[in-house]
C-alpha atoms as a PDB file:
ATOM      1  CA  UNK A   1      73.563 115.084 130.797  1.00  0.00           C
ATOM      2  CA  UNK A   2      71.650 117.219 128.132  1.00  0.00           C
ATOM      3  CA  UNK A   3      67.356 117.595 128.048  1.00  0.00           C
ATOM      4  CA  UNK A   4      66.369 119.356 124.816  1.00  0.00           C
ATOM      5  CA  UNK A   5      62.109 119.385 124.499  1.00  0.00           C
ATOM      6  CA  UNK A   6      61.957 119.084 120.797  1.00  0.00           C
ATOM      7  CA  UNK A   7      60.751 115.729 119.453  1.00  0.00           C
ATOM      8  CA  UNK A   8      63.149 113.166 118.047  1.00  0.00           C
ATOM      9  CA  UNK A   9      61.951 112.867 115.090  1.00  0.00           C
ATOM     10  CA  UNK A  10      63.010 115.653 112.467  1.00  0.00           C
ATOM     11  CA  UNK A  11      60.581 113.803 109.255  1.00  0.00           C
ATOM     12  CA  UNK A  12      59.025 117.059 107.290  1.00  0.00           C
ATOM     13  CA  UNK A  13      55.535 115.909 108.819  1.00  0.00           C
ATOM     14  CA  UNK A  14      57.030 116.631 112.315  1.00  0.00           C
ATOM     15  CA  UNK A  15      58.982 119.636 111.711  1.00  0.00           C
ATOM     16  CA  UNK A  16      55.294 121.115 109.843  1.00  0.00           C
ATOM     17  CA  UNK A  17      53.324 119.511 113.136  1.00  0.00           C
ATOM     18  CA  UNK A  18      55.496 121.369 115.246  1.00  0.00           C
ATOM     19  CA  UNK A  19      56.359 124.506 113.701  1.00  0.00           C
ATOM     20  CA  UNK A  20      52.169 125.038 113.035  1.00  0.00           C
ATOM     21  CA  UNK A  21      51.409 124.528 116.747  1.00  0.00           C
ATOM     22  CA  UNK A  22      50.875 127.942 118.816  1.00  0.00           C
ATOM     23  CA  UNK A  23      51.660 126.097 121.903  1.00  0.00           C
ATOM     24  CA  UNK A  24      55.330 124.706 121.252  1.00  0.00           C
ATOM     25  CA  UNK A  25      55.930 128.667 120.164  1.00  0.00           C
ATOM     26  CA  UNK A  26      58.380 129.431 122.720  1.00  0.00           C
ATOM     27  CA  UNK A  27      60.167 126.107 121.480  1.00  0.00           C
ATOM     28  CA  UNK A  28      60.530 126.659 117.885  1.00  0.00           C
ATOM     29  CA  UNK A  29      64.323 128.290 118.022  1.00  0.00           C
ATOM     30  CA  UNK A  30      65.554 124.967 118.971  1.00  0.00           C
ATOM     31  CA  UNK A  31      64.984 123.430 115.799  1.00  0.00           C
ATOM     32  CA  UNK A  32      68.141 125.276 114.758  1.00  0.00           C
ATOM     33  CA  UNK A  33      70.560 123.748 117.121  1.00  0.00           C
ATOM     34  CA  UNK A  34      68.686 119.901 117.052  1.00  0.00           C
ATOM     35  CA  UNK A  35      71.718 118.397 114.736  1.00  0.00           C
ATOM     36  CA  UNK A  36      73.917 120.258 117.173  1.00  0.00           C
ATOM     37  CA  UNK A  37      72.457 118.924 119.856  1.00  0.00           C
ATOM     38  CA  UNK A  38      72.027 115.240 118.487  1.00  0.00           C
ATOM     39  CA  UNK A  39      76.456 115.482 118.215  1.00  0.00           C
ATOM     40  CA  UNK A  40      76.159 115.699 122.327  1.00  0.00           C
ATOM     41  CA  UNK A  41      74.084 112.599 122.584  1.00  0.00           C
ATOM     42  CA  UNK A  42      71.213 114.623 124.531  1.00  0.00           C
ATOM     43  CA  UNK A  43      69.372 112.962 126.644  1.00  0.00           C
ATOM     44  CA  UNK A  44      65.890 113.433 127.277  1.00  0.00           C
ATOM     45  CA  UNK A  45      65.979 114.117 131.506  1.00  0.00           C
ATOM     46  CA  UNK A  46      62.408 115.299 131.830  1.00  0.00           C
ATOM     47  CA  UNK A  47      59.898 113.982 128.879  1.00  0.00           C
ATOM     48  CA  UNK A  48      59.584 110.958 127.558  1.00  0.00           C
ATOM     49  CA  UNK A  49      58.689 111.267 123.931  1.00  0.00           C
ATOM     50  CA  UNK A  50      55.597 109.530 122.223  1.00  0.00           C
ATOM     51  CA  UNK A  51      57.192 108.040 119.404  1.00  0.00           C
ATOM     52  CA  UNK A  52      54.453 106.234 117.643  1.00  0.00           C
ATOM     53  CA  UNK A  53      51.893 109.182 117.561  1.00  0.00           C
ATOM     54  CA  UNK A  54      53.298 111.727 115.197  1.00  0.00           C
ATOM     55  CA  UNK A  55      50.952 114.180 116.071  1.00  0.00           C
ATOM     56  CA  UNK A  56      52.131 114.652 119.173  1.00  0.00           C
ATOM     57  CA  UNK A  57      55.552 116.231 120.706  1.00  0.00           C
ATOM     58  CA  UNK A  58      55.229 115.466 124.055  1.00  0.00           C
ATOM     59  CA  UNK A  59      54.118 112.944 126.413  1.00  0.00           C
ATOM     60  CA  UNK A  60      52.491 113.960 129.736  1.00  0.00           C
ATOM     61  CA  UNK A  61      54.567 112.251 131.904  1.00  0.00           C
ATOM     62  CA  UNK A  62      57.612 114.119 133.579  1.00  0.00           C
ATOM     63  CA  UNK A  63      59.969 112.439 135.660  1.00  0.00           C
ATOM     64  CA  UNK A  64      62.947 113.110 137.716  1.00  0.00           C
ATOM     65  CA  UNK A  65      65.341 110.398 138.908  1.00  0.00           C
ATOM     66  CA  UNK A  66      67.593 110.185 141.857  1.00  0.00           C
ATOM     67  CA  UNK A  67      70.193 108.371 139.428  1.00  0.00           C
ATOM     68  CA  UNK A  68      70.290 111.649 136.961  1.00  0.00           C
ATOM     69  CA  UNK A  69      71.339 113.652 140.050  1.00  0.00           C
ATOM     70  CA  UNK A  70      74.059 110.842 141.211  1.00  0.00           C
ATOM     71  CA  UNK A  71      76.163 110.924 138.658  1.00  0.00           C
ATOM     72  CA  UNK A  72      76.542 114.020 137.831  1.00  0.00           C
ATOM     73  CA  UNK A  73      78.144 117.121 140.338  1.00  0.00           C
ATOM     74  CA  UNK A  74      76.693 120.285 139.490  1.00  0.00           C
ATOM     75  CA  UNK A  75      73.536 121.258 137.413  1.00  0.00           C
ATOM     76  CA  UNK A  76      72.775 124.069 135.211  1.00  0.00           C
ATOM     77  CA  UNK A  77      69.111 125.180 135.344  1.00  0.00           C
ATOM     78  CA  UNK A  78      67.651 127.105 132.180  1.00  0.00           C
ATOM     79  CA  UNK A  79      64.502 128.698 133.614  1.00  0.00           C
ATOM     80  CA  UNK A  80      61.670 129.402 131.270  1.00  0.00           C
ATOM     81  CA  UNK A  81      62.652 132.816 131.336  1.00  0.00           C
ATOM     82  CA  UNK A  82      65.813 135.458 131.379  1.00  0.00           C
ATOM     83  CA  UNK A  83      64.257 138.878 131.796  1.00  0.00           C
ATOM     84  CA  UNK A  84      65.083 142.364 133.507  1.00  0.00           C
ATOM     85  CA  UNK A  85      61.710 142.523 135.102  1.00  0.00           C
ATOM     86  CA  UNK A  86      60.184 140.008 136.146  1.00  0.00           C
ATOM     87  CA  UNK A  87      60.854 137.122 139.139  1.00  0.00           C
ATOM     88  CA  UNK A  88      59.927 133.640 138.038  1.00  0.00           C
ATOM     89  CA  UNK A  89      60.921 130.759 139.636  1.00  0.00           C
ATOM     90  CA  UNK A  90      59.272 127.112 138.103  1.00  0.00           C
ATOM     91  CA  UNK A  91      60.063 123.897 139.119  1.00  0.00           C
ATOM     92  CA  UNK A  92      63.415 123.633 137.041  1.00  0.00           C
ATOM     93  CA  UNK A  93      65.388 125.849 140.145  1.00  0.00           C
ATOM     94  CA  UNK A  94      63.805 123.504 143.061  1.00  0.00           C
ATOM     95  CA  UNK A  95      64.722 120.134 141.761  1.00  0.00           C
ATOM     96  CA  UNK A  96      68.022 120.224 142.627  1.00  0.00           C
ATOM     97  CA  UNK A  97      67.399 121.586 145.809  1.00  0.00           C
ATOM     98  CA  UNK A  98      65.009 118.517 146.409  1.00  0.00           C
ATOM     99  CA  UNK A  99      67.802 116.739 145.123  1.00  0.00           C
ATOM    100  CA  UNK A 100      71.192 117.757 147.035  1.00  0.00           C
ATOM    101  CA  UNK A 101      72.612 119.566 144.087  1.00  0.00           C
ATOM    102  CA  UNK A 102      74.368 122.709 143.538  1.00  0.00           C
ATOM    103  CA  UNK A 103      73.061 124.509 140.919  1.00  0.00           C
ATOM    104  CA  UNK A 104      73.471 127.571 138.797  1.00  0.00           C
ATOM    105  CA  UNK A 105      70.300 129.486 137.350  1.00  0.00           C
ATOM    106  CA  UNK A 106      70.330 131.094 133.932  1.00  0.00           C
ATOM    107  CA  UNK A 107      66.577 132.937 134.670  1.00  0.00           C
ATOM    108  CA  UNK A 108      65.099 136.588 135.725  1.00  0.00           C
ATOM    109  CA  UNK A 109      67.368 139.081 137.461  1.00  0.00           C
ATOM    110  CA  UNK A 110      67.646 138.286 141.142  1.00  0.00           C
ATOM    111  CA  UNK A 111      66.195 135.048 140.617  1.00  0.00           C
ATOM    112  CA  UNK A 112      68.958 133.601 143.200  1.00  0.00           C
ATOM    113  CA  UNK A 113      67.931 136.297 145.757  1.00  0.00           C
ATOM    114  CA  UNK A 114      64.266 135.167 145.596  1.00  0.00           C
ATOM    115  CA  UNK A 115      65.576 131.755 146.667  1.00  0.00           C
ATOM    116  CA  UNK A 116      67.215 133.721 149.527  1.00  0.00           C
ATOM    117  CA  UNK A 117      63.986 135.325 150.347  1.00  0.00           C
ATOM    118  CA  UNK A 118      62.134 132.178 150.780  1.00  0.00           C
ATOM    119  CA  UNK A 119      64.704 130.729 153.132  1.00  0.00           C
ATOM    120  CA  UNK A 120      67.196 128.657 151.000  1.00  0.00           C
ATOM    121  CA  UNK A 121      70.779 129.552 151.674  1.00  0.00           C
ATOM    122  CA  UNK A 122      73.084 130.458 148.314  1.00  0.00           C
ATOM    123  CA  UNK A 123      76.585 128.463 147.735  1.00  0.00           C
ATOM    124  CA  UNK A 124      78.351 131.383 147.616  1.00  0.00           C
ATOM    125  CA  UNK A 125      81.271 129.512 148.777  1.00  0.00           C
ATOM    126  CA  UNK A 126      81.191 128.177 145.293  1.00  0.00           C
ATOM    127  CA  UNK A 127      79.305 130.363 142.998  1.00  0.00           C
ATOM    128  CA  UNK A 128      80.037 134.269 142.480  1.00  0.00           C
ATOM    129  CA  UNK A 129      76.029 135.500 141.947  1.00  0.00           C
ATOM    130  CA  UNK A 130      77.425 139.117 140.823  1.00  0.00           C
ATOM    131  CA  UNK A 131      75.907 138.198 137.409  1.00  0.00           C
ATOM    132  CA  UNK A 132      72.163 138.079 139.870  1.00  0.00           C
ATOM    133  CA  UNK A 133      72.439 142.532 139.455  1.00  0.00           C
ATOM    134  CA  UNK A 134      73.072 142.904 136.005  1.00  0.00           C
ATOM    135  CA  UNK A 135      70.082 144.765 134.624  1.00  0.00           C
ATOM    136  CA  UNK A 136      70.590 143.885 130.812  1.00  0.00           C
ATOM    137  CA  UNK A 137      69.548 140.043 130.397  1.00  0.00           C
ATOM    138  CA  UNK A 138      71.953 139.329 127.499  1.00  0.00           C
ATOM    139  CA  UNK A 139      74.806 140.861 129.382  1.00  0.00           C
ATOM    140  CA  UNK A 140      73.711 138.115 132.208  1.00  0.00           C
ATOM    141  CA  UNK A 141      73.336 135.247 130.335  1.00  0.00           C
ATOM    142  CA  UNK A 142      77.099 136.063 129.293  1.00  0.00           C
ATOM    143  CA  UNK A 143      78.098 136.196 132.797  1.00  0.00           C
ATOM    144  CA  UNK A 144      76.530 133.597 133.943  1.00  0.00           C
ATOM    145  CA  UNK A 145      77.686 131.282 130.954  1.00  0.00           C
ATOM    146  CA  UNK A 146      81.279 132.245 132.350  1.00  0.00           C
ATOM    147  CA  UNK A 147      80.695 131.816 135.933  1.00  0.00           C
ATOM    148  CA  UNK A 148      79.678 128.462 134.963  1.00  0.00           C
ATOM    149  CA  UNK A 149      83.231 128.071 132.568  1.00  0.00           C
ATOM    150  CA  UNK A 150      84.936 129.101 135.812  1.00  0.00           C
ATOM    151  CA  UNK A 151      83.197 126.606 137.934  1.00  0.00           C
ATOM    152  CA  UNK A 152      83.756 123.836 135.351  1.00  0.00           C
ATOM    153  CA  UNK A 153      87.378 124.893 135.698  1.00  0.00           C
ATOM    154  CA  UNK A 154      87.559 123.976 139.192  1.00  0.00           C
ATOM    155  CA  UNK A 155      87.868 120.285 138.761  1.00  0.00           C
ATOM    156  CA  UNK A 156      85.866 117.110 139.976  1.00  0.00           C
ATOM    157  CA  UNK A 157      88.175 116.675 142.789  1.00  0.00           C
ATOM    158  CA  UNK A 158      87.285 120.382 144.185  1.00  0.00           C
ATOM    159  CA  UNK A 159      83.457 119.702 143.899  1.00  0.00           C
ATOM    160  CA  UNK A 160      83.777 116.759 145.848  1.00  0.00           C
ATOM    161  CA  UNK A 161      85.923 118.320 148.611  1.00  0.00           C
ATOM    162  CA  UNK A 162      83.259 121.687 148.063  1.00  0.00           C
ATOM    163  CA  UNK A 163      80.524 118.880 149.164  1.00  0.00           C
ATOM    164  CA  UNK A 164      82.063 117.392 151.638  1.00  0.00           C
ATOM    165  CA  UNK A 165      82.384 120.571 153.522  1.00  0.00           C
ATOM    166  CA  UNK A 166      78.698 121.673 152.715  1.00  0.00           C
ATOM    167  CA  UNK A 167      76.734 119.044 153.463  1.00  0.00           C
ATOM    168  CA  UNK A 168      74.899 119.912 156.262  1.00  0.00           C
ATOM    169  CA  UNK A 169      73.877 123.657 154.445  1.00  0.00           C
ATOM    170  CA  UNK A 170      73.099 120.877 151.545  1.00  0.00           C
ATOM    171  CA  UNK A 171      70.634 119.135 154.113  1.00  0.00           C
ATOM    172  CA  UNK A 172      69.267 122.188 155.122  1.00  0.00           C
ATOM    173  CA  UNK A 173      68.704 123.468 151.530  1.00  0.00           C
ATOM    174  CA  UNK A 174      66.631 120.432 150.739  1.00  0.00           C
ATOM    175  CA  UNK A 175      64.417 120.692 154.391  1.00  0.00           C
ATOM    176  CA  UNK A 176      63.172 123.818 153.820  1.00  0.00           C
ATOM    177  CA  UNK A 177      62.126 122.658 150.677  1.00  0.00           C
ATOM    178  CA  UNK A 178      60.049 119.623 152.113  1.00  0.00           C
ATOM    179  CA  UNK A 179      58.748 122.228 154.443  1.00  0.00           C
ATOM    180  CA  UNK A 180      56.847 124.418 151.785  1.00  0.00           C
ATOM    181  CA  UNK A 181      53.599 122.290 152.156  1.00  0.00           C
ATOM    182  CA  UNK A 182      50.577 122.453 149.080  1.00  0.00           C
ATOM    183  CA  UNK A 183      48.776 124.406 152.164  1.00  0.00           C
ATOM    184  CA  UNK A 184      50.929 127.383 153.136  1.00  0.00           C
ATOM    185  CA  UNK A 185      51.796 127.868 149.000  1.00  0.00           C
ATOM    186  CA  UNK A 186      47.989 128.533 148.126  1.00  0.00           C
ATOM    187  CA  UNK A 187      48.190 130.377 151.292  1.00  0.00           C
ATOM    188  CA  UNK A 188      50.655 132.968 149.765  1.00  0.00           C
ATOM    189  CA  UNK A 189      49.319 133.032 146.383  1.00  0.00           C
ATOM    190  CA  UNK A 190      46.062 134.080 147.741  1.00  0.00           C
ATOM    191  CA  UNK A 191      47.724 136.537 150.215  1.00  0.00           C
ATOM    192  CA  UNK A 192      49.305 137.913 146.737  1.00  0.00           C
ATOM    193  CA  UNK A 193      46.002 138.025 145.474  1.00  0.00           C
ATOM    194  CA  UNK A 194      44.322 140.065 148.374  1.00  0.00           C
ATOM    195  CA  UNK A 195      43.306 144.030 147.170  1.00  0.00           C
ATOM    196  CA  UNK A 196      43.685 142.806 143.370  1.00  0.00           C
ATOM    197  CA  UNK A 197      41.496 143.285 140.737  1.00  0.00           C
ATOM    198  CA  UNK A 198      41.012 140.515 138.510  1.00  0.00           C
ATOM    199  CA  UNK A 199      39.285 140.806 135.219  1.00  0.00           C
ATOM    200  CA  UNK A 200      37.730 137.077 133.810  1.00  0.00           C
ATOM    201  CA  UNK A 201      36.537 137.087 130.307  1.00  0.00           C
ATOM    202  CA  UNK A 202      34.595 134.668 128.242  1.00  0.00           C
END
């Protein structure tokens, strides 16, 4: 299953709409690849698009479904960003946690050993996370992109068998998430926040 967040509608009025917009910036590169993309017979996981308002790329409802995760075996999380120094983790890398999945990140350096950090435990039964180290974020998205070849290489079969044998580290995976109540994260974001400046302009 594919989610690409452009809208699906390439008329000249929409391409203009969204090219002109500041806030799809980060989005615009995509453009390139939408025909490419269109071949695969994306589908559109997280955003439902507002097709009668041309104005408008997205809709504000996100969604996540139980029967995405059930039918497929292994997913492949693009975080919003692959840089040497920074640390962010969105909700794109705890989904499939939520949702019993293994999953491979293609984010920040040692964005797999924050996960550690806050108590999740790595598949490392399955996954080699060498590719976590490497300073240089183009040389990591290329070893990532062939970890996951390698993984893919493995077979349905092995996954299965690879679950079957993990499930209770699975189950524990998704606890600790459930754990992590609204409370104790403002908690640590103010704790974070403690001894800081912060500068507020208007």
């Amino acid at each position: 299953l594919y989610s690409l967040l452009i809208k699906n509608n390439k008329s000249d009025y929409s391409i203009f709409t969204f090219l002109s917009n500041i806030e799809y910036t980060e989005l615009k590169g995509l453009w390139g690849y939408f025909d490419e993309f269109e071949k695969l017979g994306l589908n559109i996981l997280d955003w439902d698009y507002v097709k009668d308002d041309n104005s408008s790329i997205f809709s504000d409802v996100m969604n996540t479904t139980k029967h995405h995760y059930s039918k497929t075996l292994f997913n492949i999380v693009t975080e919003t960003t692959c840089v040497d120094d920074s640390c962010s983790l969105t909700e794109k890398a705890f989904k499939p946690l939520a949702n019993c999945h293994p999953f491979i990140i293609i984010g920040d350096r040692f964005v797999h050993n924050k996960l550690k950090e806050l108590g999740f435990e790595l598949y490392d039964d399955l996954i080699d996370y060498s590719f976590d180290m490497i300073y240089d974020s183009t040389k990591r998205f290329d070893s990532v992109l062939k970890e996951i070849k390698r993984i893919h290489s493995l077979g349905e079969e092995y996954i299965l068998k690879w679950y079957r044998k993990n499930i209770d580290k699975i189950k524990r995976n998704q606890k600790v998430f459930f754990s992590y109540s609204d409370r104790y994260m403002v908690g640590e974001v103010i704790k974070e926040l403690k001894m800081k400046k912060i500068l507020i302009t208007g």
